[in-house]
C-alpha atoms as a PDB file:
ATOM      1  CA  UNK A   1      -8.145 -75.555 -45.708  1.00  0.00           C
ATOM      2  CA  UNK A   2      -9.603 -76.663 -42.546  1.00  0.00           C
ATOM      3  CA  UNK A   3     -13.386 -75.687 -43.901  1.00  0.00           C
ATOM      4  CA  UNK A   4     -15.984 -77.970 -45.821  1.00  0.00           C
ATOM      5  CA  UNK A   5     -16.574 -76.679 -49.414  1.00  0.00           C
ATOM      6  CA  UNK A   6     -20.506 -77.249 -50.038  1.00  0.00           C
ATOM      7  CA  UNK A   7     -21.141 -79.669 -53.261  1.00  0.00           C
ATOM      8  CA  UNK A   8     -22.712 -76.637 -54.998  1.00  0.00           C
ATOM      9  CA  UNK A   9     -18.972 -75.484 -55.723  1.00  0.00           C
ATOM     10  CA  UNK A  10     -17.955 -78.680 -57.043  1.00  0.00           C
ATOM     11  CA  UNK A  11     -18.103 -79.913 -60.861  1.00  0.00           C
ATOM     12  CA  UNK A  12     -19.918 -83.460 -61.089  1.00  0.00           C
ATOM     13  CA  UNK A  13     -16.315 -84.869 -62.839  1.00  0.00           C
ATOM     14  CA  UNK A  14     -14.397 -83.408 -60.039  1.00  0.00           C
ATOM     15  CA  UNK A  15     -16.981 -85.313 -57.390  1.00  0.00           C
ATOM     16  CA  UNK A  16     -17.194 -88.874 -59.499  1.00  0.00           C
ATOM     17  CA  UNK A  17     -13.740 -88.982 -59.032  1.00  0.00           C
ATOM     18  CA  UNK A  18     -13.004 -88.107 -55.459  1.00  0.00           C
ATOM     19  CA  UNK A  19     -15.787 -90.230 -54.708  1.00  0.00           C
ATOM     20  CA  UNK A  20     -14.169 -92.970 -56.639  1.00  0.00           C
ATOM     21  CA  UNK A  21     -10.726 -92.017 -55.143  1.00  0.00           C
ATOM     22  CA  UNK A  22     -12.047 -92.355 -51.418  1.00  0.00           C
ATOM     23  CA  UNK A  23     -14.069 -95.642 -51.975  1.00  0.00           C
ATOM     24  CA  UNK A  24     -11.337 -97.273 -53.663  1.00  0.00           C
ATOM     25  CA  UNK A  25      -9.150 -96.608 -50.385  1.00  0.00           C
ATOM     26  CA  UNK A  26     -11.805 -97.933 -47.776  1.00  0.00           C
ATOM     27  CA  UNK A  27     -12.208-101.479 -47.078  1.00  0.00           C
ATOM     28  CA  UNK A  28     -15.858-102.385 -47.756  1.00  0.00           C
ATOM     29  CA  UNK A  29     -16.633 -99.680 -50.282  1.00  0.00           C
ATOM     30  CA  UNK A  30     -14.281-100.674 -52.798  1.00  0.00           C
ATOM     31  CA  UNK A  31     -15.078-100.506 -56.432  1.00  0.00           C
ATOM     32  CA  UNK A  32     -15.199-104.428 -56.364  1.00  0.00           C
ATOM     33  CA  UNK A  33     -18.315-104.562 -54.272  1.00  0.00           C
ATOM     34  CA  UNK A  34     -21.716-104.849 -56.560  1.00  0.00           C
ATOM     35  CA  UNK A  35     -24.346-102.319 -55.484  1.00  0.00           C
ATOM     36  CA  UNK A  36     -26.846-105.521 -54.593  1.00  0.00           C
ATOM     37  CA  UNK A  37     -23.766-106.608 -52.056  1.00  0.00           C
ATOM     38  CA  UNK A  38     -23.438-103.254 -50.227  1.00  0.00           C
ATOM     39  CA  UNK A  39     -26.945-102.999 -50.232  1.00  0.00           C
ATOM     40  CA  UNK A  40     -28.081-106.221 -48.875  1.00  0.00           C
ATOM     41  CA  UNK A  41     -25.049-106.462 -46.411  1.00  0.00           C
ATOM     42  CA  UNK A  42     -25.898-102.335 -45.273  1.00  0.00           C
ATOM     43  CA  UNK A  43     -29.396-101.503 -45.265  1.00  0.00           C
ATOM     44  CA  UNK A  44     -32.304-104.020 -46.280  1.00  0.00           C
ATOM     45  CA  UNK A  45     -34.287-102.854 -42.794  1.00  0.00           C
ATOM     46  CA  UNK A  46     -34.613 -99.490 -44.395  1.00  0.00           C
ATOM     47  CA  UNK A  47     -36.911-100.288 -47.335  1.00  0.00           C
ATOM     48  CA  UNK A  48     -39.867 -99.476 -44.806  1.00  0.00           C
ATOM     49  CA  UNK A  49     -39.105 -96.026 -44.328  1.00  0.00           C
ATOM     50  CA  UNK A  50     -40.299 -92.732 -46.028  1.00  0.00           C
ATOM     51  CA  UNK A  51     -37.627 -89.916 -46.439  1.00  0.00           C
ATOM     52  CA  UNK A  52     -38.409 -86.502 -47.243  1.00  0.00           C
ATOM     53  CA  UNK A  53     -35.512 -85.176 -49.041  1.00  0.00           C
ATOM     54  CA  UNK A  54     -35.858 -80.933 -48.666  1.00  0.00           C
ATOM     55  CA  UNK A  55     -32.563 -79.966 -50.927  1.00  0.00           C
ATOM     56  CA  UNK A  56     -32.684 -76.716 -53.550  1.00  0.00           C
ATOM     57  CA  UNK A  57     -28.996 -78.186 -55.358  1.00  0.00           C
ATOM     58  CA  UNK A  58     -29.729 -80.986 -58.105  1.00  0.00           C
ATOM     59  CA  UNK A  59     -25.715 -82.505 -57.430  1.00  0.00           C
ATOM     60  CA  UNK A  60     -26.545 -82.946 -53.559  1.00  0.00           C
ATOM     61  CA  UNK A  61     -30.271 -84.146 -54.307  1.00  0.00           C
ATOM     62  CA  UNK A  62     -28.593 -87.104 -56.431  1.00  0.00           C
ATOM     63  CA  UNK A  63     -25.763 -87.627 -54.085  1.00  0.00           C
ATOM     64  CA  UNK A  64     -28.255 -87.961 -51.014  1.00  0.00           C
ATOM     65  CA  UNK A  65     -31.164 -89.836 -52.825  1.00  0.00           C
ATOM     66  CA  UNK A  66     -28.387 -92.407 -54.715  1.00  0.00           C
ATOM     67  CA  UNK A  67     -26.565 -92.857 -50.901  1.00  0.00           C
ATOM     68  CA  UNK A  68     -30.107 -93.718 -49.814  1.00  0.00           C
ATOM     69  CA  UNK A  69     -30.762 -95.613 -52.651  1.00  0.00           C
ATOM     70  CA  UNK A  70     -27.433 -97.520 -51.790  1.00  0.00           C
ATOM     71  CA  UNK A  71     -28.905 -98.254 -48.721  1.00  0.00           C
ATOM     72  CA  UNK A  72     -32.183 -99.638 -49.769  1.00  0.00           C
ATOM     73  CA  UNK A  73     -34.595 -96.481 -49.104  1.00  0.00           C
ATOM     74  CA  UNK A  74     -37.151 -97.279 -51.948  1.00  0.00           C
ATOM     75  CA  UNK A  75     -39.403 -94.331 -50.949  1.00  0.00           C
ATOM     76  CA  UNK A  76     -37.918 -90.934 -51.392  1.00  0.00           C
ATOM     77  CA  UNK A  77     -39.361 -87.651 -52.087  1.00  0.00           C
ATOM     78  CA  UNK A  78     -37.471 -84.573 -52.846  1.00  0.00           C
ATOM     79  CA  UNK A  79     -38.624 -80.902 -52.426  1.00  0.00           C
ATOM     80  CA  UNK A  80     -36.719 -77.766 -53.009  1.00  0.00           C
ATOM     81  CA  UNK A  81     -37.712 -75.481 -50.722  1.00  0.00           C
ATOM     82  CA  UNK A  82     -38.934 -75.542 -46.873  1.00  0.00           C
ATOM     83  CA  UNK A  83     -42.189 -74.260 -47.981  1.00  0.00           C
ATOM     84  CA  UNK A  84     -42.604 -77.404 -49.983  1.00  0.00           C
ATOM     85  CA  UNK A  85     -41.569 -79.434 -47.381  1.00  0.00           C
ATOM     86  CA  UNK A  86     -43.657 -78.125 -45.059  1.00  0.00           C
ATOM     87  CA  UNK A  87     -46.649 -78.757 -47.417  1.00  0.00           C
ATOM     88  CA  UNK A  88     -45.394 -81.712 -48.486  1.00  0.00           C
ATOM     89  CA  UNK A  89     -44.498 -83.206 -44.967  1.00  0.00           C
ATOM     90  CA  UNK A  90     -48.091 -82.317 -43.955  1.00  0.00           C
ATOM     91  CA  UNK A  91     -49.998 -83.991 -46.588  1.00  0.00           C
ATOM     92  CA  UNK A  92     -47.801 -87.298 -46.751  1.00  0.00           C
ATOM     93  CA  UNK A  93     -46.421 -89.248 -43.624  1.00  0.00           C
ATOM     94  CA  UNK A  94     -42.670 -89.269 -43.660  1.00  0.00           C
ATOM     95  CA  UNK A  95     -40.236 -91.365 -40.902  1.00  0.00           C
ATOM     96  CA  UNK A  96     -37.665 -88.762 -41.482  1.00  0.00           C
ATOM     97  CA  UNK A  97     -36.783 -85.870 -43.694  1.00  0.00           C
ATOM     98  CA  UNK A  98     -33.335 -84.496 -44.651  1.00  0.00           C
ATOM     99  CA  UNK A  99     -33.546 -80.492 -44.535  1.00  0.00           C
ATOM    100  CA  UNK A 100     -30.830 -78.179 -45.982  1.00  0.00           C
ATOM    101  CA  UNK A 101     -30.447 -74.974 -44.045  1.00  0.00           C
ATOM    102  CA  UNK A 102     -30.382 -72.480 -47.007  1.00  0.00           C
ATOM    103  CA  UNK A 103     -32.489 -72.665 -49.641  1.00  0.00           C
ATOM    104  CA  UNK A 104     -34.959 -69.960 -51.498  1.00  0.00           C
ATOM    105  CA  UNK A 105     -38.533 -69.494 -50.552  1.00  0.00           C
ATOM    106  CA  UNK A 106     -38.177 -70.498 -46.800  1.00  0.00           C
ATOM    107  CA  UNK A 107     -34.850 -71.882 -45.259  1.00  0.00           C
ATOM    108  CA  UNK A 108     -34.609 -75.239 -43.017  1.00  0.00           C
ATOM    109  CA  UNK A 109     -35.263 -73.861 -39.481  1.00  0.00           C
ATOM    110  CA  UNK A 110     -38.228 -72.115 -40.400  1.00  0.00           C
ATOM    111  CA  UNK A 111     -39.459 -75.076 -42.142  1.00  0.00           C
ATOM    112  CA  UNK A 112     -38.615 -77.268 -39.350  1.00  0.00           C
ATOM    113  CA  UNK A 113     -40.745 -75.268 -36.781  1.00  0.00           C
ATOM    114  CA  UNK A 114     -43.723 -75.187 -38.544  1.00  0.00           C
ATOM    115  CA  UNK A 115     -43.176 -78.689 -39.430  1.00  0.00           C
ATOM    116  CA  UNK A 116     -42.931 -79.342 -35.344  1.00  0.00           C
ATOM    117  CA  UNK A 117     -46.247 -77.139 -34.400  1.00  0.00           C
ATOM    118  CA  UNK A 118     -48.382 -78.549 -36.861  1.00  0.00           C
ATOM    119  CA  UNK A 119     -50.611 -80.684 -34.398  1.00  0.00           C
ATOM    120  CA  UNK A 120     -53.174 -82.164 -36.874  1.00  0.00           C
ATOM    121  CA  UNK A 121     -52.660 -85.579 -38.684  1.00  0.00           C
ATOM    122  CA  UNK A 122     -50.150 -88.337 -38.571  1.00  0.00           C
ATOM    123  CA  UNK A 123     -47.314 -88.394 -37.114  1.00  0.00           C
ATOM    124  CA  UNK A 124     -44.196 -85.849 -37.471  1.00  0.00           C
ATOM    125  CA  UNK A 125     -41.367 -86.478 -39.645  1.00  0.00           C
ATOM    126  CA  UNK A 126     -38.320 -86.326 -37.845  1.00  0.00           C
ATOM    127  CA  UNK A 127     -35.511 -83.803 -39.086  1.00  0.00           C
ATOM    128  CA  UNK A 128     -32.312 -84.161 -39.774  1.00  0.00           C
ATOM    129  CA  UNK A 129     -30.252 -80.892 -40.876  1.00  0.00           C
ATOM    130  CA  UNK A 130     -27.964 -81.392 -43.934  1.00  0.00           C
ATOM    131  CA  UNK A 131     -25.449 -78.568 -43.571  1.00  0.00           C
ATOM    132  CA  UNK A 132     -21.865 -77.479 -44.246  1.00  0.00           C
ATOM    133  CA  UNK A 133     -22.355 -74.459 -41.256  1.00  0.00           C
ATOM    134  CA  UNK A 134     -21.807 -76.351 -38.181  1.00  0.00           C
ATOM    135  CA  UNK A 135     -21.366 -74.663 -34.554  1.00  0.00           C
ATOM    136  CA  UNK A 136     -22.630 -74.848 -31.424  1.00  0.00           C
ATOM    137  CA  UNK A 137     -24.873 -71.910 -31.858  1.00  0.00           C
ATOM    138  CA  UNK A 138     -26.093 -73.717 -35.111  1.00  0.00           C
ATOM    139  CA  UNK A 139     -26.827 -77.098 -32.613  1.00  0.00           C
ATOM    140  CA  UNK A 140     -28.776 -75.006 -30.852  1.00  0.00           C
ATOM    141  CA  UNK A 141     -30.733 -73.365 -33.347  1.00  0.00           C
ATOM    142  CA  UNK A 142     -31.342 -76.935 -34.364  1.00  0.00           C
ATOM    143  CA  UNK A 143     -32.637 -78.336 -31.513  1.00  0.00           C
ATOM    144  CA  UNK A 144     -35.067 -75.199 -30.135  1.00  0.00           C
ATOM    145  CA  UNK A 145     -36.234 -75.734 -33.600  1.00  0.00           C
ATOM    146  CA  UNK A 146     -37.200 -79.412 -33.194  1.00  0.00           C
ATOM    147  CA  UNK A 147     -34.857 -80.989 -35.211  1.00  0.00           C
ATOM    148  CA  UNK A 148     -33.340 -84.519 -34.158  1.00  0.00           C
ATOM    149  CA  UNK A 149     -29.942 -83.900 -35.184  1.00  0.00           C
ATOM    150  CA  UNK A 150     -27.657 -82.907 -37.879  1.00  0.00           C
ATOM    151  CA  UNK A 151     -25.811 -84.536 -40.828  1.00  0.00           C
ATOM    152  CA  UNK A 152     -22.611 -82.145 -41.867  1.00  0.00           C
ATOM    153  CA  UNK A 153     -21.544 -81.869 -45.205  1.00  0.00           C
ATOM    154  CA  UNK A 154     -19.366 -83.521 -47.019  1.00  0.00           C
ATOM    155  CA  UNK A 155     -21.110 -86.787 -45.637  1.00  0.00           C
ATOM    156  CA  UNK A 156     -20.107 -91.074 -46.951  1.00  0.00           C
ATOM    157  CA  UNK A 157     -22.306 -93.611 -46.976  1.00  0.00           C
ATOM    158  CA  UNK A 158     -21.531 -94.588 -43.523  1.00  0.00           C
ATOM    159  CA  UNK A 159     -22.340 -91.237 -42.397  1.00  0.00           C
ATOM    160  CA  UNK A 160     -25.514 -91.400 -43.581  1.00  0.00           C
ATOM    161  CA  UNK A 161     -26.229 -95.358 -42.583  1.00  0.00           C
ATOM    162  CA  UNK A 162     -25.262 -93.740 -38.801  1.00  0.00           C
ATOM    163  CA  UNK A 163     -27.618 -91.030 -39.306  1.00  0.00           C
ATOM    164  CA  UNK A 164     -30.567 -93.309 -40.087  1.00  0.00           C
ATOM    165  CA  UNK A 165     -30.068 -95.891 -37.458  1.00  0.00           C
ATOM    166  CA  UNK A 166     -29.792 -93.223 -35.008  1.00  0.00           C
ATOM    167  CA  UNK A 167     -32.646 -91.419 -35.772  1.00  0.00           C
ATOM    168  CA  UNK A 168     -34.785 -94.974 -36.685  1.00  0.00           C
ATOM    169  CA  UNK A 169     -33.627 -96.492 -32.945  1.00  0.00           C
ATOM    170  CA  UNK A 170     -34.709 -93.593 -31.355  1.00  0.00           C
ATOM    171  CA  UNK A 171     -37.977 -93.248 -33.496  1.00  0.00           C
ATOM    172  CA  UNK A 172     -38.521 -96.703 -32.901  1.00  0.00           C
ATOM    173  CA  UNK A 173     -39.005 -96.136 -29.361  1.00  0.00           C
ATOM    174  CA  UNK A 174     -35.708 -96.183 -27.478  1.00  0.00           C
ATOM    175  CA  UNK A 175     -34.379 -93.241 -25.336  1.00  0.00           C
ATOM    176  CA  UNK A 176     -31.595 -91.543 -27.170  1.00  0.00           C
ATOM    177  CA  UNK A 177     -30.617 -88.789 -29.028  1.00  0.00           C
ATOM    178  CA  UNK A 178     -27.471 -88.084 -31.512  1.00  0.00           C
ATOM    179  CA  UNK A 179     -25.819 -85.352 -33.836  1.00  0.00           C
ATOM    180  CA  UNK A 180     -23.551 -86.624 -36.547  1.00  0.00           C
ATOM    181  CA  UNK A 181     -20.068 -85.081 -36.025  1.00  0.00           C
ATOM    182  CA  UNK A 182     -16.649 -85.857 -37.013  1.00  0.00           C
ATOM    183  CA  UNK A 183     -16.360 -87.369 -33.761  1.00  0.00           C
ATOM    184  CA  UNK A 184     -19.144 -89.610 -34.106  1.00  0.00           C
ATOM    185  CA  UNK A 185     -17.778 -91.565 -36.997  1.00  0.00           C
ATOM    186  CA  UNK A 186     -14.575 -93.794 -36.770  1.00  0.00           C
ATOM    187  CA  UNK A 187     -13.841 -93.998 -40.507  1.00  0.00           C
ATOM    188  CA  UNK A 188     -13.928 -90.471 -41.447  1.00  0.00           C
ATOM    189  CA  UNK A 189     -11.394 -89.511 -43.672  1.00  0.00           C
END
């Protein structure tokens, strides 16, 4: 009805199958293409890359790490609270971490601050919000928090492949800055 329905709500069977459904009706993701082929043809540069997966839902923490997977990510490590990621992010250098907004212990934006002010050590991870509650206050919230962007659920493959090139480019040195939308993405459903 016009809203996005959070993964949580959604049986595994019921997901398999729309997955299935939609990649079955979009050139290039086609049940006929081998995982190796998408792989090699998508994502080989990201096999470099650490991603800090901060998720509290088992479903979405498969859907995310097998998309990344997909996509040749090889190191992933998945949290599921912002209090571990916060730890986590601070013991271990990450290139990027995916944060959900709700989740128990300590939710994303709190988590992403402190992740932002800590000032000893490597590097920061950059952050990526994975949410279903998108608005313009909630880009805003985002971004006096310090995160790079957002990712809004439901999310494809090529959402996701967007997402990391945008934040990797711009991590990588160049001036730019993105938020996944609708808009952003010409194959969307």
């Amino acid at each position: 009805q016009g809203h996005y329905r959070s993964l949580v709500q959604v049986l595994p069977s019921v997901l398999i199958k729309s997955i299935t459904s939609y990649a079955a009706k979009r050139p290039g993701l086609a049940r006929s293409d081998s995982f190796n082929s998408y792989r090699s043809a998508a994502g080989d540069h990201f096999q470099d890359y650490r991603i800090l997966i901060a998720e509290d839902n088992k479903i979405n923490q498969k859907v995310l790490t097998r998309m990344l997977t997909r996509l040749g990510v090889e190191e992933m490590v998945v949290v599921e609270n912002g209090r571990e990621a916060v730890d986590m992010e601070a013991e271990q250098e990450f290139d990027l971490c995916f944060m959900d907004m709700q989740m128990p212990v300590m939710d994303g934006l709190e988590a992403c601050e402190l992740i932002m002010a800590r000032t000893r050590g490597h590097r920061q991870a950059t952050v990526v919000f994975v949410t279903a509650h998108v608005s313009p206050a909630f880009e805003r919230r985002c971004e006096e928090a310090g995160a790079s962007g957002y990712l809004p659920k439901p999310f494809n493959i090529s959402d996701i492949k967007n997402c990391l090139q945008s934040v990797f480019t711009i991590r990588d040195g160049a001036d730019a800055s993105f938020s996944m939308s609708d808009d952003d993405d010409d194959d969307d459903e």
